[in-house]
C-alpha atoms as a PDB file:
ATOM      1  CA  UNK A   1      20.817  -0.117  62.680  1.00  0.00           C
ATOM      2  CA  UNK A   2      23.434  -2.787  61.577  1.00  0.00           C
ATOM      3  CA  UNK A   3      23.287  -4.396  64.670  1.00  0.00           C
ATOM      4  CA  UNK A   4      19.151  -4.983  64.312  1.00  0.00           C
ATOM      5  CA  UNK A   5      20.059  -5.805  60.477  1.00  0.00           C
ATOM      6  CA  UNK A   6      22.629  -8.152  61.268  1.00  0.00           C
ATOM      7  CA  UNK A   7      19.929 -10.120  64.356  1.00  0.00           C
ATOM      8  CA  UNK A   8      17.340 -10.188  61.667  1.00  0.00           C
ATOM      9  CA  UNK A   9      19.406 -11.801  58.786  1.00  0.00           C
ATOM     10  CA  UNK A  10      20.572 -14.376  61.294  1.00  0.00           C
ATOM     11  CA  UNK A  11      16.816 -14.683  62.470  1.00  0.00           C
ATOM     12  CA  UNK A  12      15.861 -15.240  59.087  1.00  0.00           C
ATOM     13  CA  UNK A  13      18.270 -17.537  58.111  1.00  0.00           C
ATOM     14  CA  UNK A  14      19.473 -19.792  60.836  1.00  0.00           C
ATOM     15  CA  UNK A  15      18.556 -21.053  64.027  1.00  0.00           C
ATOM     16  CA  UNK A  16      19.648 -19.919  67.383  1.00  0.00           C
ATOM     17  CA  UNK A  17      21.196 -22.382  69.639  1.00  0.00           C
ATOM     18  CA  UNK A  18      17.996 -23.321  71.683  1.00  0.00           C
ATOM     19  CA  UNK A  19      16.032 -23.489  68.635  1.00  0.00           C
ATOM     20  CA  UNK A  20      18.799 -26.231  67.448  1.00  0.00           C
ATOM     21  CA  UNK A  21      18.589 -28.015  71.053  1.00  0.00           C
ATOM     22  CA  UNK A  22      14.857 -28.027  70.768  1.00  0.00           C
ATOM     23  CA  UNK A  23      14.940 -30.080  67.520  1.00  0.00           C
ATOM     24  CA  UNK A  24      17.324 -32.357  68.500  1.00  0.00           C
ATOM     25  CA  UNK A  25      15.488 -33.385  71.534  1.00  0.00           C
ATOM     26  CA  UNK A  26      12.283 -33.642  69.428  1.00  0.00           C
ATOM     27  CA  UNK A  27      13.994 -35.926  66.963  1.00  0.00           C
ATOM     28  CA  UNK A  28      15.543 -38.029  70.361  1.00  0.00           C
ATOM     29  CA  UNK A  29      11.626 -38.758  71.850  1.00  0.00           C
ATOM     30  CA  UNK A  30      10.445 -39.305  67.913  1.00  0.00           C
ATOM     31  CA  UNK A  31      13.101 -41.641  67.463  1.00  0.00           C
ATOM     32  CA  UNK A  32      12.380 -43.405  70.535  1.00  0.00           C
ATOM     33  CA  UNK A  33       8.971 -43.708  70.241  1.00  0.00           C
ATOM     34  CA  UNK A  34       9.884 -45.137  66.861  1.00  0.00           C
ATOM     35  CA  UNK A  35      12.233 -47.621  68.182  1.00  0.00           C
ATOM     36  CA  UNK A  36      10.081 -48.763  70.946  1.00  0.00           C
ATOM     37  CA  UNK A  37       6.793 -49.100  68.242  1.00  0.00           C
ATOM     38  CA  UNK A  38       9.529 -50.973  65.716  1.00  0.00           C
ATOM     39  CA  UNK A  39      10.770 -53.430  69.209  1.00  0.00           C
ATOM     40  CA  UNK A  40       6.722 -54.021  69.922  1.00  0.00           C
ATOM     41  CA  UNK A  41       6.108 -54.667  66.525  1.00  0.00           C
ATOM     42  CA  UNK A  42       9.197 -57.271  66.191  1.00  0.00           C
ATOM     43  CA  UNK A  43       8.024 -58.797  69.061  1.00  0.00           C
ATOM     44  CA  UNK A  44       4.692 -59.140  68.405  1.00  0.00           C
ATOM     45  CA  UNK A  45       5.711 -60.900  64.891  1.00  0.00           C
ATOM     46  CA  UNK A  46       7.461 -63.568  66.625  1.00  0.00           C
ATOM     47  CA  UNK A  47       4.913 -64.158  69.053  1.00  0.00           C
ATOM     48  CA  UNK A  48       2.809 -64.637  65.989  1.00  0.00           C
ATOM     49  CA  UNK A  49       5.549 -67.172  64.363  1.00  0.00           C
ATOM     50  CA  UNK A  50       5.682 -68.972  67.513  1.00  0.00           C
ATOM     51  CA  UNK A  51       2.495 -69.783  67.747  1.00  0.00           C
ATOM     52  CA  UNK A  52       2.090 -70.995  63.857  1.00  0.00           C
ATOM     53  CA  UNK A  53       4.826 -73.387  64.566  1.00  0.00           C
ATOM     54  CA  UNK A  54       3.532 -74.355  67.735  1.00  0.00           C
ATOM     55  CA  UNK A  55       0.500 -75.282  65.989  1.00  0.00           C
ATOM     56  CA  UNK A  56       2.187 -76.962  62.823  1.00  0.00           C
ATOM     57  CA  UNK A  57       4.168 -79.211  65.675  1.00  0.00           C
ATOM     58  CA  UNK A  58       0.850 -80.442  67.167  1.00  0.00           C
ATOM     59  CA  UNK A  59      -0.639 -81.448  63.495  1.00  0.00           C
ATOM     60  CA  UNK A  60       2.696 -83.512  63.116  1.00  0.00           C
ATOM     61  CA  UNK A  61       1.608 -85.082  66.385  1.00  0.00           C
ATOM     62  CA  UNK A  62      -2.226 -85.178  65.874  1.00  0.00           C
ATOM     63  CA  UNK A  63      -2.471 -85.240  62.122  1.00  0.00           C
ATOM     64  CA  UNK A  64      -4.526 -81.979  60.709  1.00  0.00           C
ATOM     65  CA  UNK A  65      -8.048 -82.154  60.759  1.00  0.00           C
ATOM     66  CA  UNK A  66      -8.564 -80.855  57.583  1.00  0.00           C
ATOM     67  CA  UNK A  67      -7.456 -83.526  55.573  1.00  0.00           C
ATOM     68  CA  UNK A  68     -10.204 -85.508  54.674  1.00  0.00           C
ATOM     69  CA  UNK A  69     -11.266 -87.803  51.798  1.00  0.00           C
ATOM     70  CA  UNK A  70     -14.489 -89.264  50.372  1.00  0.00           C
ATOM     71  CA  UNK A  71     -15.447 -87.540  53.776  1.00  0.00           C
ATOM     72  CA  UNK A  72     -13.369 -89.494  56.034  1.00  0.00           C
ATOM     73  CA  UNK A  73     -10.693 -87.801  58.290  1.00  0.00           C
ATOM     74  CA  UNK A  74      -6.840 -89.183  56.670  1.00  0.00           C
ATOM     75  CA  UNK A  75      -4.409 -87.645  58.994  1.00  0.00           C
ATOM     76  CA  UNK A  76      -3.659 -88.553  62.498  1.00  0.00           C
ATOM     77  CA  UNK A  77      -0.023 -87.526  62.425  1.00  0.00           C
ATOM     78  CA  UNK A  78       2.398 -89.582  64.920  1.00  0.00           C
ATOM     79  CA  UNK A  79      -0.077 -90.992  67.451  1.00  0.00           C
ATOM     80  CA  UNK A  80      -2.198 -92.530  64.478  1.00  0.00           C
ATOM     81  CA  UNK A  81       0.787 -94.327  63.240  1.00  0.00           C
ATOM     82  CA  UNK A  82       2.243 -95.599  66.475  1.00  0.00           C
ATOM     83  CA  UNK A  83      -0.251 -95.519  68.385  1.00  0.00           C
ATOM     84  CA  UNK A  84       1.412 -92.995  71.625  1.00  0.00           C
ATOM     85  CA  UNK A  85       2.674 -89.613  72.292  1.00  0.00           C
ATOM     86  CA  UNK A  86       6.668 -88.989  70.998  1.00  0.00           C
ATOM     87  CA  UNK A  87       8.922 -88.842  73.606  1.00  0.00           C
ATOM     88  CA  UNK A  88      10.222 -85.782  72.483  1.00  0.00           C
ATOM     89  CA  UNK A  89      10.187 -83.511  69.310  1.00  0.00           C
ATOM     90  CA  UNK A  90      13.072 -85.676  67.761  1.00  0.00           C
ATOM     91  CA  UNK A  91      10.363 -88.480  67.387  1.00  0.00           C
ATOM     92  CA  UNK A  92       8.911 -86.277  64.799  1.00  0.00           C
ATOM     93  CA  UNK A  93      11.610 -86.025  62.132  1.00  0.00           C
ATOM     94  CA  UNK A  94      13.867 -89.337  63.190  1.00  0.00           C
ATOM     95  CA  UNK A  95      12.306 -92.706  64.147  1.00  0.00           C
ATOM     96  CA  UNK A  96      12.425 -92.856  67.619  1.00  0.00           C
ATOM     97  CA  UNK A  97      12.851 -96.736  68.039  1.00  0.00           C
ATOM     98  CA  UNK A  98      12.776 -98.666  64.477  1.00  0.00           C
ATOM     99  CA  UNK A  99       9.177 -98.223  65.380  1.00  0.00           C
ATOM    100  CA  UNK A 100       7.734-100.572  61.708  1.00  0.00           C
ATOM    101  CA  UNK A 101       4.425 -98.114  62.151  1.00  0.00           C
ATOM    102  CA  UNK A 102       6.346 -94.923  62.414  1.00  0.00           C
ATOM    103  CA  UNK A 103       6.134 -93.192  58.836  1.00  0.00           C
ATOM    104  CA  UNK A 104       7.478 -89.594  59.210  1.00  0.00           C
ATOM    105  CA  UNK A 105       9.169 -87.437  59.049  1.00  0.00           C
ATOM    106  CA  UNK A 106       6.353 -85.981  60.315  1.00  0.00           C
ATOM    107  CA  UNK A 107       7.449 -82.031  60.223  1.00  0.00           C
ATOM    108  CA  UNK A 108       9.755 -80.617  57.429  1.00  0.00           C
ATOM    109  CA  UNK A 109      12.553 -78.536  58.460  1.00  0.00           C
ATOM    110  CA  UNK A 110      12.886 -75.635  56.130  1.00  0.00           C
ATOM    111  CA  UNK A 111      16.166 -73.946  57.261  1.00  0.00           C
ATOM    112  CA  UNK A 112      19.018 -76.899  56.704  1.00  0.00           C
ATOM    113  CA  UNK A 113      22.146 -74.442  58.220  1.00  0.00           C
ATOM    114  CA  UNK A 114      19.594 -74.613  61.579  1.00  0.00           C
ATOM    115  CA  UNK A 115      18.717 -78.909  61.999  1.00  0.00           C
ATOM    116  CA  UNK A 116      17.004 -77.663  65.225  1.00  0.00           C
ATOM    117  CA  UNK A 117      14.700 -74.839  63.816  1.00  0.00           C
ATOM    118  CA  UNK A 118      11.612 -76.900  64.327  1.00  0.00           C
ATOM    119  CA  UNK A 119      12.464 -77.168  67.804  1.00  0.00           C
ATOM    120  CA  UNK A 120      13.135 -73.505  68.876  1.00  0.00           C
ATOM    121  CA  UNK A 121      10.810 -70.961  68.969  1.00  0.00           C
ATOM    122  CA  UNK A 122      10.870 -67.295  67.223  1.00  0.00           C
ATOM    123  CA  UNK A 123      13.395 -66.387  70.367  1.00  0.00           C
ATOM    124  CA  UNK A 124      15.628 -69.136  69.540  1.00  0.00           C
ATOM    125  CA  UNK A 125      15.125 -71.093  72.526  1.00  0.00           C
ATOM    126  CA  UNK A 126      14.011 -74.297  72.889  1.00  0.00           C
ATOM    127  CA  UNK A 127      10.704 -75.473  73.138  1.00  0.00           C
ATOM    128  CA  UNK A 128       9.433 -77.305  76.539  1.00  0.00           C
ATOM    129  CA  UNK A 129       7.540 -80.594  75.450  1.00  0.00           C
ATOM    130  CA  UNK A 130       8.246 -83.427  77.617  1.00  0.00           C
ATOM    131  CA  UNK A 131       5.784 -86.715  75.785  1.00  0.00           C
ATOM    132  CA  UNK A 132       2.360 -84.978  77.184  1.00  0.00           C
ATOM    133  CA  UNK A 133      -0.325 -82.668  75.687  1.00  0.00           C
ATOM    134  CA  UNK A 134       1.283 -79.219  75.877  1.00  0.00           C
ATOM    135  CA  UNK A 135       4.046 -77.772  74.175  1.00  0.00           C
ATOM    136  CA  UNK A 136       5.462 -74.348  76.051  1.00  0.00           C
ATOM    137  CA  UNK A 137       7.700 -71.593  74.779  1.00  0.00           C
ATOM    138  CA  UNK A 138       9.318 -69.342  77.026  1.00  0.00           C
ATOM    139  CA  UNK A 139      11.500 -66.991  74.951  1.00  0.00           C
ATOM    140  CA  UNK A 140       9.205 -63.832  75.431  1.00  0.00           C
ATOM    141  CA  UNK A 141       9.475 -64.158  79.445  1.00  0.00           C
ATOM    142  CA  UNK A 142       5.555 -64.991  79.359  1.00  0.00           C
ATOM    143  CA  UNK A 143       4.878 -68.822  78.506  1.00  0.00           C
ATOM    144  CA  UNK A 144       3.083 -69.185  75.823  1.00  0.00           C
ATOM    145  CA  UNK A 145       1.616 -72.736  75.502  1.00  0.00           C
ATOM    146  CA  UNK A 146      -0.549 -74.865  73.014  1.00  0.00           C
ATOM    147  CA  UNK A 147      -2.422 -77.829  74.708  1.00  0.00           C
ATOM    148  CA  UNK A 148      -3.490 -80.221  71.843  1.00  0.00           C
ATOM    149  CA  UNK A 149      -6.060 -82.485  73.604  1.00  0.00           C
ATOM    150  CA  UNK A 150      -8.086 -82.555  77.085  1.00  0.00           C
ATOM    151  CA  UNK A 151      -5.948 -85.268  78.333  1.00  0.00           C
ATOM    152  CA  UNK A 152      -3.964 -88.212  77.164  1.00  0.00           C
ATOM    153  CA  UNK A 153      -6.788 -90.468  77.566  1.00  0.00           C
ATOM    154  CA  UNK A 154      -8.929 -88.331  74.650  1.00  0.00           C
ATOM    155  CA  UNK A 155      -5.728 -89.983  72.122  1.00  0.00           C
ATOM    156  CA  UNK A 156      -4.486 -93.047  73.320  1.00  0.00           C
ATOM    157  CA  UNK A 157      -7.950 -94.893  75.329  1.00  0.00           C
ATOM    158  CA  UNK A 158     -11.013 -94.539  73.367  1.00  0.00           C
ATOM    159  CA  UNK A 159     -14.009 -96.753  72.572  1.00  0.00           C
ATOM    160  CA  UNK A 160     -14.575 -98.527  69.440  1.00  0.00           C
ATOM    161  CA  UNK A 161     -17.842-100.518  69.368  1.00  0.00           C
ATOM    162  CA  UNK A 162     -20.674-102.191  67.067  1.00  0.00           C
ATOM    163  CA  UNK A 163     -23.103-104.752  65.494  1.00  0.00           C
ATOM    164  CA  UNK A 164     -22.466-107.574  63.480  1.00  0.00           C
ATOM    165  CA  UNK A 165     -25.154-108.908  61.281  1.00  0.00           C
ATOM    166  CA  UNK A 166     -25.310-111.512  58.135  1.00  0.00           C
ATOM    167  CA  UNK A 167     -26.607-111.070  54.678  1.00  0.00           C
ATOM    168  CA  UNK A 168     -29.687-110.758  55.517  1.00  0.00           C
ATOM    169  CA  UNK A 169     -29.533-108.586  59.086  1.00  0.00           C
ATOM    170  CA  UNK A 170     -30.012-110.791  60.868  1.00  0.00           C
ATOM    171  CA  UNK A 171     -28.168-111.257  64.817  1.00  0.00           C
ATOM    172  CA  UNK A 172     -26.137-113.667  65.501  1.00  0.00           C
ATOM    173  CA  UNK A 173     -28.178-115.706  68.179  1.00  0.00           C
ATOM    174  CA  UNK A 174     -26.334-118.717  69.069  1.00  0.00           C
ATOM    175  CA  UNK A 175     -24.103-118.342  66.498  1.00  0.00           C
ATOM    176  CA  UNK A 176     -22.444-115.587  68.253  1.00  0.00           C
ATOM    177  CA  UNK A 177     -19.534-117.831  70.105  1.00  0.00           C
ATOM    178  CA  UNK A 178     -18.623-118.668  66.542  1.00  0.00           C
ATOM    179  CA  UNK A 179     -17.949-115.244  65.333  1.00  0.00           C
ATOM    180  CA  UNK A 180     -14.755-113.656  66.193  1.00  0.00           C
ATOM    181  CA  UNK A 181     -14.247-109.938  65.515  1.00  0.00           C
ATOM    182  CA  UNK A 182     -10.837-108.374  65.522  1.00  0.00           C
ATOM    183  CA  UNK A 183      -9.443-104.721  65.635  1.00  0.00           C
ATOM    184  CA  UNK A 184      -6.047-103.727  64.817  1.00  0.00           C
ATOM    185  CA  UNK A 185      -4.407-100.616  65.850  1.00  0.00           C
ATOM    186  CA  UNK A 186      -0.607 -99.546  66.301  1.00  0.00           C
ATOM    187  CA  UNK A 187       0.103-100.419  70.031  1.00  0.00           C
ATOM    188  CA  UNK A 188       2.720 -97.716  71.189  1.00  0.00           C
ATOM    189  CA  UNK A 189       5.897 -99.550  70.705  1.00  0.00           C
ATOM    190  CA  UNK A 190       5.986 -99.409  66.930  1.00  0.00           C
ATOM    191  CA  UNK A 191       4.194-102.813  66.213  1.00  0.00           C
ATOM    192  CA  UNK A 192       0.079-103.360  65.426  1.00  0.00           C
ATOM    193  CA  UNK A 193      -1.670-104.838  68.132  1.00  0.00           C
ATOM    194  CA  UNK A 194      -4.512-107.562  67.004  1.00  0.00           C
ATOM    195  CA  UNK A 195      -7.068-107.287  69.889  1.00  0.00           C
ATOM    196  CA  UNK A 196     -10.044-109.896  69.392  1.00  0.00           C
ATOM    197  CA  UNK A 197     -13.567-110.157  70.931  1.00  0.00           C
ATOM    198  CA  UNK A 198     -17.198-112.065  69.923  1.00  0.00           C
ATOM    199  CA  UNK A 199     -20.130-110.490  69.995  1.00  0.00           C
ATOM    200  CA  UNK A 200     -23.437-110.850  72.170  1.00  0.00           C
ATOM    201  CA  UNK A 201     -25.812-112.746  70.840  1.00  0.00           C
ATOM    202  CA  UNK A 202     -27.845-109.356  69.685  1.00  0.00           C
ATOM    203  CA  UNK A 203     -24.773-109.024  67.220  1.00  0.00           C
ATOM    204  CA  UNK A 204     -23.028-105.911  70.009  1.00  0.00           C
ATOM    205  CA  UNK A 205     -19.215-105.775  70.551  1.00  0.00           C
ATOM    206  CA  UNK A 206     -16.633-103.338  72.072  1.00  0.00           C
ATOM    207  CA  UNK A 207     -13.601-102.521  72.692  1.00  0.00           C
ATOM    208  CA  UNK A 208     -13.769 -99.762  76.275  1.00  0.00           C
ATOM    209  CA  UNK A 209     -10.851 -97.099  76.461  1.00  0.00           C
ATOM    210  CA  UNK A 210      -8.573 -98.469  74.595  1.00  0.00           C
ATOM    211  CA  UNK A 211      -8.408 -97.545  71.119  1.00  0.00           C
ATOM    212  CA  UNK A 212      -5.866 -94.724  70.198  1.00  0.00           C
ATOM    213  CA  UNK A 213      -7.169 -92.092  67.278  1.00  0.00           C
ATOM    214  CA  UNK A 214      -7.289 -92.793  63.786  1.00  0.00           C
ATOM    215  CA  UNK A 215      -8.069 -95.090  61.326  1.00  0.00           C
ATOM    216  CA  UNK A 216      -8.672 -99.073  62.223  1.00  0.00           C
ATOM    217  CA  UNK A 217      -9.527-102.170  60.466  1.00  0.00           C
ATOM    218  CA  UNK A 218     -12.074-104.158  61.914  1.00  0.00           C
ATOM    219  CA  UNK A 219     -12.328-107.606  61.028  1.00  0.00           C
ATOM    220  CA  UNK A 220     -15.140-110.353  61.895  1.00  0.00           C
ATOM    221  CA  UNK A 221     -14.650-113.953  61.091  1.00  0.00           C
ATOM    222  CA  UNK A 222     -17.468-116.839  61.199  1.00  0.00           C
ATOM    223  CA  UNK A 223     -15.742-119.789  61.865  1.00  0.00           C
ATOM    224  CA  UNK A 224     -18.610-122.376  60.997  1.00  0.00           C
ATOM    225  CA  UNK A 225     -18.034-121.179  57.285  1.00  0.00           C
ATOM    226  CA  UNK A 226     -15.039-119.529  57.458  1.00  0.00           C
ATOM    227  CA  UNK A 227     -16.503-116.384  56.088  1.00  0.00           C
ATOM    228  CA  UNK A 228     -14.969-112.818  56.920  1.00  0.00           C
ATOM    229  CA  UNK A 229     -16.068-109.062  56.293  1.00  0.00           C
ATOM    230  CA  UNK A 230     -14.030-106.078  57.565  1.00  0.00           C
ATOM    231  CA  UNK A 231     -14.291-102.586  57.502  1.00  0.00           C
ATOM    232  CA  UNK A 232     -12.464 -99.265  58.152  1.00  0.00           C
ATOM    233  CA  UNK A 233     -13.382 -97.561  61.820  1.00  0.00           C
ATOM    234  CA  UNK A 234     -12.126 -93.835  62.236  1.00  0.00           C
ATOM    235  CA  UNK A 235     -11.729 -92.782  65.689  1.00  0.00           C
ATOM    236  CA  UNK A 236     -11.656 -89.129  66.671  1.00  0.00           C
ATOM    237  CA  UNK A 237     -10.537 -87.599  69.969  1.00  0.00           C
ATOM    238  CA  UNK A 238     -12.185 -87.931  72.924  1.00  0.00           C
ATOM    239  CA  UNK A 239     -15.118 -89.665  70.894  1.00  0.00           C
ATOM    240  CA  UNK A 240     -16.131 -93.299  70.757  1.00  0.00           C
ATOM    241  CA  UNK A 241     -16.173 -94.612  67.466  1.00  0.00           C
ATOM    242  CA  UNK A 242     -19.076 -97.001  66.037  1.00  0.00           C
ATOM    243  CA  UNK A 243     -18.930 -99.598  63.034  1.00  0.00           C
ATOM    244  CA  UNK A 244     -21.511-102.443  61.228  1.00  0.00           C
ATOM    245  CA  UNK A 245     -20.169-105.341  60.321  1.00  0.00           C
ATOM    246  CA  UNK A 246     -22.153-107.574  57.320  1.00  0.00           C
ATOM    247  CA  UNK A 247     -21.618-110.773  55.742  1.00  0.00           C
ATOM    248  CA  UNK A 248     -22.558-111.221  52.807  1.00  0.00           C
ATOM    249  CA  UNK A 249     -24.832-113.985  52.924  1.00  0.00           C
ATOM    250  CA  UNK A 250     -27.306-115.693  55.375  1.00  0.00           C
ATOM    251  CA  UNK A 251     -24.943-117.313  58.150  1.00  0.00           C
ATOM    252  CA  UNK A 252     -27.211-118.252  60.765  1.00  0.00           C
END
């Protein structure tokens, strides 16, 4: 009788060895699963911070599209200042070459203890970007990568072209070997290159393939009066780019 007492009390106010061996193994597999859902989790978070740098890098490169005024497109981030790709990321915070066009920096580095945050990924590791159209992080062990354009050609050659007309619309005619027409664009080497044509005698002019994105003045000169009109072009990526030219009175 004091034996079955004495099993009961300890029944009903213990646990038995197994019951104690059960509940530690249950709290080892919770506490796994919990660690390997907390490891996923961490991981997934700086995939996701990876990418949103990744893409902040390529609007310091492209400009952000977003930025418009009076509904023209203002930012065109390194290549619309100087006109080619940096060589590196470093071209995006220091001036690469006492380039006069260059007007950066172009990315803000927010932790100052780290000078190369902007150019490590979540992982710490560098970023692979070597002057082209992709920027790659490895520090998961499964590339992730952000190509910014189709090619090189859709940023640096593109096709700005036009009509000229005077005051009163009309084409130049014969006039058109005295009209010169100028476009000015950064020219990769940190200068602005002045790149001049004249127009057909319909009033059409172009420049093929070799206009590099953003925003252009385009200038037209009649020499017989010495009379000039300009205007703004903005050139997009992979897209040519049209613009009218008018003087302001009857020319020809």
């Amino acid at each position: 009788m004091k034996k079955n007492f004495k099993a009961s009390l300890n029944s009903a106010n213990g646990f038995t060895l197994i019951e104690l061996a059960l509940i530690i193994v249950i709290i080892g597999i919770v506490a796994t699963i919990a660690m390997r859902s907390m490891e996923s989790t961490i991981d997934q978070s700086r995939v996701d911070a990876t990418i949103q740098e990744m893409e902040i890098l390529t609007q310091a490169i492209v400009g952000n599209k977003n930025l418009i005024s009076d509904g023209i497109r203002t930012d065109f981030g390194y290549i619309g200042d100087i006109g080619a790709l940096p060589p590196g990321l470093d071209a995006l915070v220091s001036n690469p070459g006492g380039y006069a066009t260059w007007n950066g920096p172009y990315i803000l580095n927010n932790f100052t203890q780290n000078p190369n945050d902007y150019k490590e990924d979540a992982w710490g590791d560098a970023y692979i970007y070597a002057g082209d159209i992709v920027i790659t992080s490895s520090g998961n062990g499964t590339p992730i990568s952000r190509q910014f354009a189709g090619s090189t050609d859709d940023l640096l050659s593109n096709t700005v072209y036009g009509n000229v007309y005077d005051g009163l619309g009309a084409v130049p005619g014969d006039s058109a070997s005295n009209i010169n027409i100028i476009i000015y664009y950064p020219d990769g080497a940190g200068s602005t290159a002045a790149v001049s044509t004249s127009p057909t005698a319909s009033g059409q002019f172009s420049y093929s393939d070799m206009i590099p994105i953003g925003n252009h003045l385009v200038r037209a000169v009649y020499s017989i009066y010495n009379d000039t009109t300009s205007t703004y072009t903005t050139v997009l990526p992979g897209n040519d780019a049209y613009c009218e030219l008018r003087f302001s009175k009857a020319c020809w």
